[in-house]
C-alpha atoms as a PDB file:
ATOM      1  CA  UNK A   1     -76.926 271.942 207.049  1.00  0.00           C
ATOM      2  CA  UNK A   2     -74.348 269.431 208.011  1.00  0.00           C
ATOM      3  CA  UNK A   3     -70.348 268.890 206.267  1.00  0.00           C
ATOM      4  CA  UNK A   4     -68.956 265.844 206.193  1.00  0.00           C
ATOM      5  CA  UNK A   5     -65.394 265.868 205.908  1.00  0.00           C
ATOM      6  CA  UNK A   6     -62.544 263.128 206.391  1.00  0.00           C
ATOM      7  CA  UNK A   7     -60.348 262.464 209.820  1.00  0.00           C
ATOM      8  CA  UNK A   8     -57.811 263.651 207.814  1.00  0.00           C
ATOM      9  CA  UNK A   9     -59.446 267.312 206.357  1.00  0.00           C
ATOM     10  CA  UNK A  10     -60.628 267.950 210.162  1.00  0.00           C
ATOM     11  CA  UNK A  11     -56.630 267.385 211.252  1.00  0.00           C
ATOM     12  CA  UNK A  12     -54.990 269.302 208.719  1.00  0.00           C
ATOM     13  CA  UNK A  13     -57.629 271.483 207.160  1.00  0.00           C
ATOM     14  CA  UNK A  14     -58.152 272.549 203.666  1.00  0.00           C
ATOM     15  CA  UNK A  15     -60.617 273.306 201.542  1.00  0.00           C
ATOM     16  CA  UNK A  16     -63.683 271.001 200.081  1.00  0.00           C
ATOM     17  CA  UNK A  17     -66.599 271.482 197.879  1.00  0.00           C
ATOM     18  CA  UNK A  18     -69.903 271.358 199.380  1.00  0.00           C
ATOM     19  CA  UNK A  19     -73.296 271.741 197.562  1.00  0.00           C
ATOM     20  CA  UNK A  20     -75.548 273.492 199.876  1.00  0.00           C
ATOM     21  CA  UNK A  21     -79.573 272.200 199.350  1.00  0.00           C
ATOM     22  CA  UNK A  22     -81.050 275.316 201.192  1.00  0.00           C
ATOM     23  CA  UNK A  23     -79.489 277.929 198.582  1.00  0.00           C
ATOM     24  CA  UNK A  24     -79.198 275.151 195.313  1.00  0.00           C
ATOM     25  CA  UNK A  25     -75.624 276.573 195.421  1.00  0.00           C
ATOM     26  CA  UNK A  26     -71.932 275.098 195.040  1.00  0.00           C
ATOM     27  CA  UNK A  27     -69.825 276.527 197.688  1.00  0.00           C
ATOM     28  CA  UNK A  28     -65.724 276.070 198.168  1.00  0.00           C
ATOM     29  CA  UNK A  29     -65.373 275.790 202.286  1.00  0.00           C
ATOM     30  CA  UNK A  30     -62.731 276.131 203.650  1.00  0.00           C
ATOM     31  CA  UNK A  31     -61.997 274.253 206.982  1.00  0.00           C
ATOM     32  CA  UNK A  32     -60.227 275.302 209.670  1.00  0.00           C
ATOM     33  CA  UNK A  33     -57.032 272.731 210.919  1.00  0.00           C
ATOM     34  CA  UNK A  34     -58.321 270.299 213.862  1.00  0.00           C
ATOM     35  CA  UNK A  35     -61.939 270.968 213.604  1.00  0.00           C
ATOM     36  CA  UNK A  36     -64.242 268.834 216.068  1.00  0.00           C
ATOM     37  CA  UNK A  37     -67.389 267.545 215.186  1.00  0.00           C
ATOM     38  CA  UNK A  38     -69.981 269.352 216.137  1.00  0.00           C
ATOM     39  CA  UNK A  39     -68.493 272.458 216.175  1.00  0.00           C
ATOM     40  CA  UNK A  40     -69.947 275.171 213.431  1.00  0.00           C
ATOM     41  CA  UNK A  41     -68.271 276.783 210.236  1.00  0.00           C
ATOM     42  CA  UNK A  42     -70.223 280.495 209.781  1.00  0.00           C
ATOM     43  CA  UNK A  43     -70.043 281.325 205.988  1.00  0.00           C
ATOM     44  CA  UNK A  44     -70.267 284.848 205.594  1.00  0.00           C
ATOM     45  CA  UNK A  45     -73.189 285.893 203.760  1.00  0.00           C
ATOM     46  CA  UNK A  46     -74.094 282.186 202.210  1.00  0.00           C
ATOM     47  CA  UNK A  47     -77.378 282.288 203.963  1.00  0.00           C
ATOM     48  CA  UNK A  48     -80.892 283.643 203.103  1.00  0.00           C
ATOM     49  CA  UNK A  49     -81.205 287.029 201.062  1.00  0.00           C
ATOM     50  CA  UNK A  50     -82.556 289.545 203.629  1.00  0.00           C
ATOM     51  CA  UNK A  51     -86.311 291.320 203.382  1.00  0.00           C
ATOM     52  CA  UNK A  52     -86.667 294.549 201.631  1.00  0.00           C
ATOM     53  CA  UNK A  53     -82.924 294.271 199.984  1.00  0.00           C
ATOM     54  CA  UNK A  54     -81.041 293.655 202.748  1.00  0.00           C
ATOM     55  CA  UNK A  55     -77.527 291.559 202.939  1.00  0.00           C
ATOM     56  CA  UNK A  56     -78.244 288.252 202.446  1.00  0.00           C
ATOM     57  CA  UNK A  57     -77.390 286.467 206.335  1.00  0.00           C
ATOM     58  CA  UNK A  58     -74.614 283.797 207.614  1.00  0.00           C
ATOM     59  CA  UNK A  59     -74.892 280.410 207.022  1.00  0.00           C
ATOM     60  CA  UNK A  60     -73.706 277.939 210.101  1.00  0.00           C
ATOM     61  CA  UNK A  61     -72.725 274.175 208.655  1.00  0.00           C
ATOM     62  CA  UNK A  62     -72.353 271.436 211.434  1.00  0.00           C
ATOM     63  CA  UNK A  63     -69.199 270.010 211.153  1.00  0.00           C
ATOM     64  CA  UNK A  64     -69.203 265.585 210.833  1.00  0.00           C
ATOM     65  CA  UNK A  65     -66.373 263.815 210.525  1.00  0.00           C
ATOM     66  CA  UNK A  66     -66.844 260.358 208.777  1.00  0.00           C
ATOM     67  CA  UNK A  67     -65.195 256.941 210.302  1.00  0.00           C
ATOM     68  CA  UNK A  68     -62.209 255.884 208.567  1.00  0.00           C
ATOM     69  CA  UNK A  69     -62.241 252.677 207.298  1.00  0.00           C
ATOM     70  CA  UNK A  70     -59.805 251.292 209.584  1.00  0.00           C
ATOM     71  CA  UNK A  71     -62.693 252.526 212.282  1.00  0.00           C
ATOM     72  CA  UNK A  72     -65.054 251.011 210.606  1.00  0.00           C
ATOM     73  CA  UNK A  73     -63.270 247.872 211.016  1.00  0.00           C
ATOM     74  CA  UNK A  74     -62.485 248.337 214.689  1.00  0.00           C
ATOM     75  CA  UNK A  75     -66.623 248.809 215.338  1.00  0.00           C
ATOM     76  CA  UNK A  76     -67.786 245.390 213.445  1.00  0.00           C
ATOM     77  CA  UNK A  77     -64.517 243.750 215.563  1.00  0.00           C
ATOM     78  CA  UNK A  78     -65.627 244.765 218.527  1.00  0.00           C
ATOM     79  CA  UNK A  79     -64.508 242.479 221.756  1.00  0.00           C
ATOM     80  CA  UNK A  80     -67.275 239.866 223.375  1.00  0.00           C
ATOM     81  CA  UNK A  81     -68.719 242.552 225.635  1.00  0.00           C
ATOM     82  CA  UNK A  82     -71.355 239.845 227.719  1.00  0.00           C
ATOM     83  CA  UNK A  83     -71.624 239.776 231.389  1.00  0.00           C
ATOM     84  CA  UNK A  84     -69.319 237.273 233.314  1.00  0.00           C
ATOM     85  CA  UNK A  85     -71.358 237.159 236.283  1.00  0.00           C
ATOM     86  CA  UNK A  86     -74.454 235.083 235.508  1.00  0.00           C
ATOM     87  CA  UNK A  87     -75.548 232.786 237.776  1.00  0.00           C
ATOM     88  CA  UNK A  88     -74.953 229.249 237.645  1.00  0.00           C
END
């Protein structure tokens, strides 16, 4: 499963809601402060119940952090990036 959280949650950390499909359950994460994506958040025994009765396992979430919108802005205003040596 994949988290996406804000620039701002993955610099200061906190805690967000996240519904996770696998399980159908509503979980309360909470994210450690400057997070990277890509790294991994391990909840403790959020993952599939375990054969014959056992503990259900982890669950790992991918950590994405979504653009701000000032980012957003700075990708569509990209600068002319065309080759200045064609030839003439």
């Amino acid at each position: 499963d994949v988290i996406a959280i804000s620039p701002a949650l993955a610099r200061n950390g906190g805690k967000i809601n996240y519904f996770c499909r696998k399980n159908r359950r509503d979980l309360l994460v909470t994210i450690p402060l400057n997070i990277r994506a890509g790294q991994k958040i391990r909840l403790k025994g959020m993952g599939e119940e375990g054969k014959g009765g056992a503990k259900s396992g982890d669950l790992y979430v991918l950590v994405r952090i979504r653009n701000s919108w000032l980012q957003k802005i700075m990708n569509l205003v990209k600068p002319n990036t065309a080759p200045t040596d064609l030839p003439s």
